[in-house]
C-alpha atoms as a PDB file:
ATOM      1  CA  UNK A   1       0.000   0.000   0.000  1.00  0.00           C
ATOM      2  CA  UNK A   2       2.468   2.458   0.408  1.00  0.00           C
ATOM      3  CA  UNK A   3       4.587   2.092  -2.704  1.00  0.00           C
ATOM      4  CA  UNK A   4       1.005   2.296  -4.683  1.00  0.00           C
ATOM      5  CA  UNK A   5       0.756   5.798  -2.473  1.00  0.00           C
ATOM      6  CA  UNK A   6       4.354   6.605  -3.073  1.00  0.00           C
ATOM      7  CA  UNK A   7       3.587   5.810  -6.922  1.00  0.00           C
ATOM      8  CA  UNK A   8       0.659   8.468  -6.834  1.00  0.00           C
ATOM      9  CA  UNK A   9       2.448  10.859  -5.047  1.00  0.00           C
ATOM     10  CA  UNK A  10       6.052  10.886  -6.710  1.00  0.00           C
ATOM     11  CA  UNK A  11       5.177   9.880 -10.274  1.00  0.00           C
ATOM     12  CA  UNK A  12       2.164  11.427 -11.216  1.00  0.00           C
ATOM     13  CA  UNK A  13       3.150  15.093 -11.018  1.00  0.00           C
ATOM     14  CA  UNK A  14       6.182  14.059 -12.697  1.00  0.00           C
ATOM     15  CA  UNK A  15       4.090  13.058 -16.100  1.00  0.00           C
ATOM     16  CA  UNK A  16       1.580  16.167 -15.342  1.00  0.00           C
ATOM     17  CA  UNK A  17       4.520  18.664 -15.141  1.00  0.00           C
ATOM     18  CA  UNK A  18       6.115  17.336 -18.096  1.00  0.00           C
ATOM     19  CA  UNK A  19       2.712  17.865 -20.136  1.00  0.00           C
ATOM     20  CA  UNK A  20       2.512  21.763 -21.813  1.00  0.00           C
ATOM     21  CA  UNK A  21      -1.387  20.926 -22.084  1.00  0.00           C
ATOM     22  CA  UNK A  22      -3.717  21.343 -19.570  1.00  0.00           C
ATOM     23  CA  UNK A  23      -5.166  17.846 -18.074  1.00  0.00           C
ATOM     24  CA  UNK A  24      -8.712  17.144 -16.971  1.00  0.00           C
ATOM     25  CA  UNK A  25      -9.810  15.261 -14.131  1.00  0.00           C
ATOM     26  CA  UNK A  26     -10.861  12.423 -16.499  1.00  0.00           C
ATOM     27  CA  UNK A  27      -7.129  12.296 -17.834  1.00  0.00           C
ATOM     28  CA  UNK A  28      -5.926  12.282 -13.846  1.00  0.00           C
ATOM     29  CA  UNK A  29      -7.972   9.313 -13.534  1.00  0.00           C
ATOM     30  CA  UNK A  30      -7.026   7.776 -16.630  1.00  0.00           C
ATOM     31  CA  UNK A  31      -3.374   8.213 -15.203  1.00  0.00           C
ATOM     32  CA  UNK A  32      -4.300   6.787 -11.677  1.00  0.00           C
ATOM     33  CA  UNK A  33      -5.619   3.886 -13.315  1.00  0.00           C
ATOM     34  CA  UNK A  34      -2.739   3.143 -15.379  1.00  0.00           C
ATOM     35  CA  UNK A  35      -0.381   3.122 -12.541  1.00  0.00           C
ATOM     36  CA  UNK A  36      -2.685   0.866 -10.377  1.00  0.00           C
ATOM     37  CA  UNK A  37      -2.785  -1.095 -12.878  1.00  0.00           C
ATOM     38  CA  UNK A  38       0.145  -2.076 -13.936  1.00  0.00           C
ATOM     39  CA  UNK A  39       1.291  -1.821  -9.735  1.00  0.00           C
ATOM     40  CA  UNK A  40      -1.284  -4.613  -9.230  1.00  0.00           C
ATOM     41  CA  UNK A  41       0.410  -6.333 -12.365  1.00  0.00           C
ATOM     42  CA  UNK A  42       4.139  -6.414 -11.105  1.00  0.00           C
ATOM     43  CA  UNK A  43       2.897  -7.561  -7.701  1.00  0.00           C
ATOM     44  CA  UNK A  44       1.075 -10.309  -8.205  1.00  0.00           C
ATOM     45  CA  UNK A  45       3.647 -11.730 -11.310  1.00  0.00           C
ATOM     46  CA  UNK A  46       5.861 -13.481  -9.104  1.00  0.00           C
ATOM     47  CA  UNK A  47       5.271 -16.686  -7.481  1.00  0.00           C
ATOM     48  CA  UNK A  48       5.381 -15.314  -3.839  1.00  0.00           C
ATOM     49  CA  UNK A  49       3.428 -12.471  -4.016  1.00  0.00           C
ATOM     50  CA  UNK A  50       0.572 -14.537  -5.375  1.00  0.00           C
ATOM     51  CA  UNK A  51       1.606 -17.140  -2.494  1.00  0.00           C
ATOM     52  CA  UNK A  52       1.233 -14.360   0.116  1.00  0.00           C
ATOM     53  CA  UNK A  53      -2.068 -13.344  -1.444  1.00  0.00           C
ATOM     54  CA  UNK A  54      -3.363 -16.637  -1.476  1.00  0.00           C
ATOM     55  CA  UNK A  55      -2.530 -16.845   2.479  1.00  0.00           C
ATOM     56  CA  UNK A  56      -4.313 -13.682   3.248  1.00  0.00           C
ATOM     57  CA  UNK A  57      -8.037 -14.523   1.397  1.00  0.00           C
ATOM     58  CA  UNK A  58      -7.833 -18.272   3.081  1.00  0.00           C
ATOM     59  CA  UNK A  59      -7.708 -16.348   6.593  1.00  0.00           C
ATOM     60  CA  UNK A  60     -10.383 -14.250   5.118  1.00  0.00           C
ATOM     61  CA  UNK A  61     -12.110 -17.693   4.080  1.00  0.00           C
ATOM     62  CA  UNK A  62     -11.843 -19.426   7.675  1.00  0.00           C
ATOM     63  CA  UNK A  63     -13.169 -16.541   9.345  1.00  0.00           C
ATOM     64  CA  UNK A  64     -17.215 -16.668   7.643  1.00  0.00           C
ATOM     65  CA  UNK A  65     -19.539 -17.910   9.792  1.00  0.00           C
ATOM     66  CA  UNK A  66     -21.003 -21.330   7.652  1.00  0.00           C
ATOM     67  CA  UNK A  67     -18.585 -24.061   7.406  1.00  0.00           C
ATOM     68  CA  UNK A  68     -19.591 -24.684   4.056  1.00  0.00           C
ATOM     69  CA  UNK A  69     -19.134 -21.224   3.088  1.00  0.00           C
ATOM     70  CA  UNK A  70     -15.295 -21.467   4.494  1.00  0.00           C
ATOM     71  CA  UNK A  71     -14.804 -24.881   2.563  1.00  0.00           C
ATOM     72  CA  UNK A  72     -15.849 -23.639  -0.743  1.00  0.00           C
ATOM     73  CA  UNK A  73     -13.898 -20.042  -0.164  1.00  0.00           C
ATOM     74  CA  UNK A  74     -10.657 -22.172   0.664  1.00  0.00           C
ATOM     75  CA  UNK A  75     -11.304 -24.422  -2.129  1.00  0.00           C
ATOM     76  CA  UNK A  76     -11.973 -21.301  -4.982  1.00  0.00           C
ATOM     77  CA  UNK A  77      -8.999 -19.686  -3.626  1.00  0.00           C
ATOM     78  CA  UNK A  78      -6.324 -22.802  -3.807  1.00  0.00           C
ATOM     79  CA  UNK A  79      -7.760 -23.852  -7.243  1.00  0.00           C
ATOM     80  CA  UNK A  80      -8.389 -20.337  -9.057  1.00  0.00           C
ATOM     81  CA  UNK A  81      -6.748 -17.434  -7.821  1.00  0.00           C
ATOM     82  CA  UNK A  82      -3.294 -18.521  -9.370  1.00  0.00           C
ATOM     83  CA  UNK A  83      -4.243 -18.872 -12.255  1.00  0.00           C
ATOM     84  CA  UNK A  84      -6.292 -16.029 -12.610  1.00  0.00           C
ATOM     85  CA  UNK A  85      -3.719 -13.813 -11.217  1.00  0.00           C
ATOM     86  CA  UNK A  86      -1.287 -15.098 -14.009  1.00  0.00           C
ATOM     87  CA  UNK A  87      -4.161 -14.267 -16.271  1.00  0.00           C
ATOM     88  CA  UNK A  88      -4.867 -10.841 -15.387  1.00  0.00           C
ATOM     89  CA  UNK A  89      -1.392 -10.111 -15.097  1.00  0.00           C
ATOM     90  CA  UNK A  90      -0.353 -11.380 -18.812  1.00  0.00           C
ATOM     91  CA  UNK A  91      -3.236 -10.728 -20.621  1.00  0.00           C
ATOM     92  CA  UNK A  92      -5.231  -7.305 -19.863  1.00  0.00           C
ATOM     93  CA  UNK A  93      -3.468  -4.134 -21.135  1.00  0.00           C
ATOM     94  CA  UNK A  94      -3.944  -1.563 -18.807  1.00  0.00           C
ATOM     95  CA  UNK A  95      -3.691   0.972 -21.962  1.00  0.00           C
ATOM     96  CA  UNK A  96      -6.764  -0.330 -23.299  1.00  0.00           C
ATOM     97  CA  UNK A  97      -8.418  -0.790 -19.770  1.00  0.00           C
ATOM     98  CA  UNK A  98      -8.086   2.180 -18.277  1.00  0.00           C
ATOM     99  CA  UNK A  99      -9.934   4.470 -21.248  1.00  0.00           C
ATOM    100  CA  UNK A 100      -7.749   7.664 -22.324  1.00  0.00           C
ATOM    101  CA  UNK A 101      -7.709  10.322 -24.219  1.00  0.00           C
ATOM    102  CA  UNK A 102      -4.868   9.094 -27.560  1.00  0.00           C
ATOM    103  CA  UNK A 103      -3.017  12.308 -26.459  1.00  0.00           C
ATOM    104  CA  UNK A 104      -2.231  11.028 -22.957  1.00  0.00           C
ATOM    105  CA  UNK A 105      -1.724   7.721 -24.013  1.00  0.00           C
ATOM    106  CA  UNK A 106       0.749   8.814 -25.969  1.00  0.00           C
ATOM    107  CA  UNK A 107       2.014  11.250 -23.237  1.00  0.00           C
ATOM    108  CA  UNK A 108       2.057   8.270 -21.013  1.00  0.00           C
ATOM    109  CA  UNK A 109       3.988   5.665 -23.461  1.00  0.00           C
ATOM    110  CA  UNK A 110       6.682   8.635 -23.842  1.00  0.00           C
ATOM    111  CA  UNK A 111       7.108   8.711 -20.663  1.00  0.00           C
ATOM    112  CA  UNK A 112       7.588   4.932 -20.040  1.00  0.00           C
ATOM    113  CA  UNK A 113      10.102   4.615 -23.372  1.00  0.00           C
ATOM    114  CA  UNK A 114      11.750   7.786 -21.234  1.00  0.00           C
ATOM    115  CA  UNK A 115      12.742   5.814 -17.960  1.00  0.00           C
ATOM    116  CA  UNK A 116      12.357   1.975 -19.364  1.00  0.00           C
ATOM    117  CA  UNK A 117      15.624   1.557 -17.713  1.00  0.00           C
ATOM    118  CA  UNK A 118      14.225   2.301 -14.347  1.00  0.00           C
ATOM    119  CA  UNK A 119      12.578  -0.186 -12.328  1.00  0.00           C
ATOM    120  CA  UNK A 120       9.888   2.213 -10.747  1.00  0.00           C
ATOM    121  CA  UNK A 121       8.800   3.008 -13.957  1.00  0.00           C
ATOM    122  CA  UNK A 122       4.658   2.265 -13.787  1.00  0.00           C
ATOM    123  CA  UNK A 123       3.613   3.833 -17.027  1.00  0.00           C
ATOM    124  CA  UNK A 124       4.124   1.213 -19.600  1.00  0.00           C
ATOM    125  CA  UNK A 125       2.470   0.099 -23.049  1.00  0.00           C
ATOM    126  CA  UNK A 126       2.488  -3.755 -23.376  1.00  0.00           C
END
């Protein structure tokens, strides 16, 4: 939680001061998206972030009140969430997800082409 708040705070006036137009609220969202996005992406890519993850919602799962409500939590969370998380993670495009105007997506796929070589760089096209 705090490197998404660190994200929103550090990068996004970073791409906003860069930009000689003026941005609307819509495009701030659009931006806010993006980098949640593709956060949410990167963290849940690796094997023991989804691990951790999984851990957390079968605690969340033992702790509702039917038994067979906890049995078929725990059992939706071992057998799906891995493979959904790989899904989501290789498959949705956060460019085409999170709906933009084409002059900030092309302000925002400058910007990750600018500082590729960094590895807090949020703002990518895939």
């Amino acid at each position: 939680m705090r490197l998404v708040l660190f994200f929103l705070s550090v990068l996004l006036p970073v791409v906003l001061l860069k930009s000689t137009k003026v941005i609307s609220s819509t495009d701030i969202a659009c931006i806010r998206c993006q980098i949640i996005f593709n956060l949410m992406k990167r963290l849940y890519a690796d094997k023991s972030s989804r691990a951790a993850l999984c851990n957390q919602l079968v605690i969340g799962c033992q702790q509702l009140s039917y038994r067979e409500l906890r049995a078929g939590c725990v059992k939706l969370v071992y057998e799906y969430l891995d493979a959904w998380l790989i899904m989501m993670s290789k498959e949705l495009n956060p460019l085409k997800t999170c709906k933009c105007s084409s002059y900030l997506i092309h302000r925002t796929s400058n910007f990750a082409e600018n500082n590729s070589g960094s590895n807090n760089t949020v703002l990518t096209s895939v």
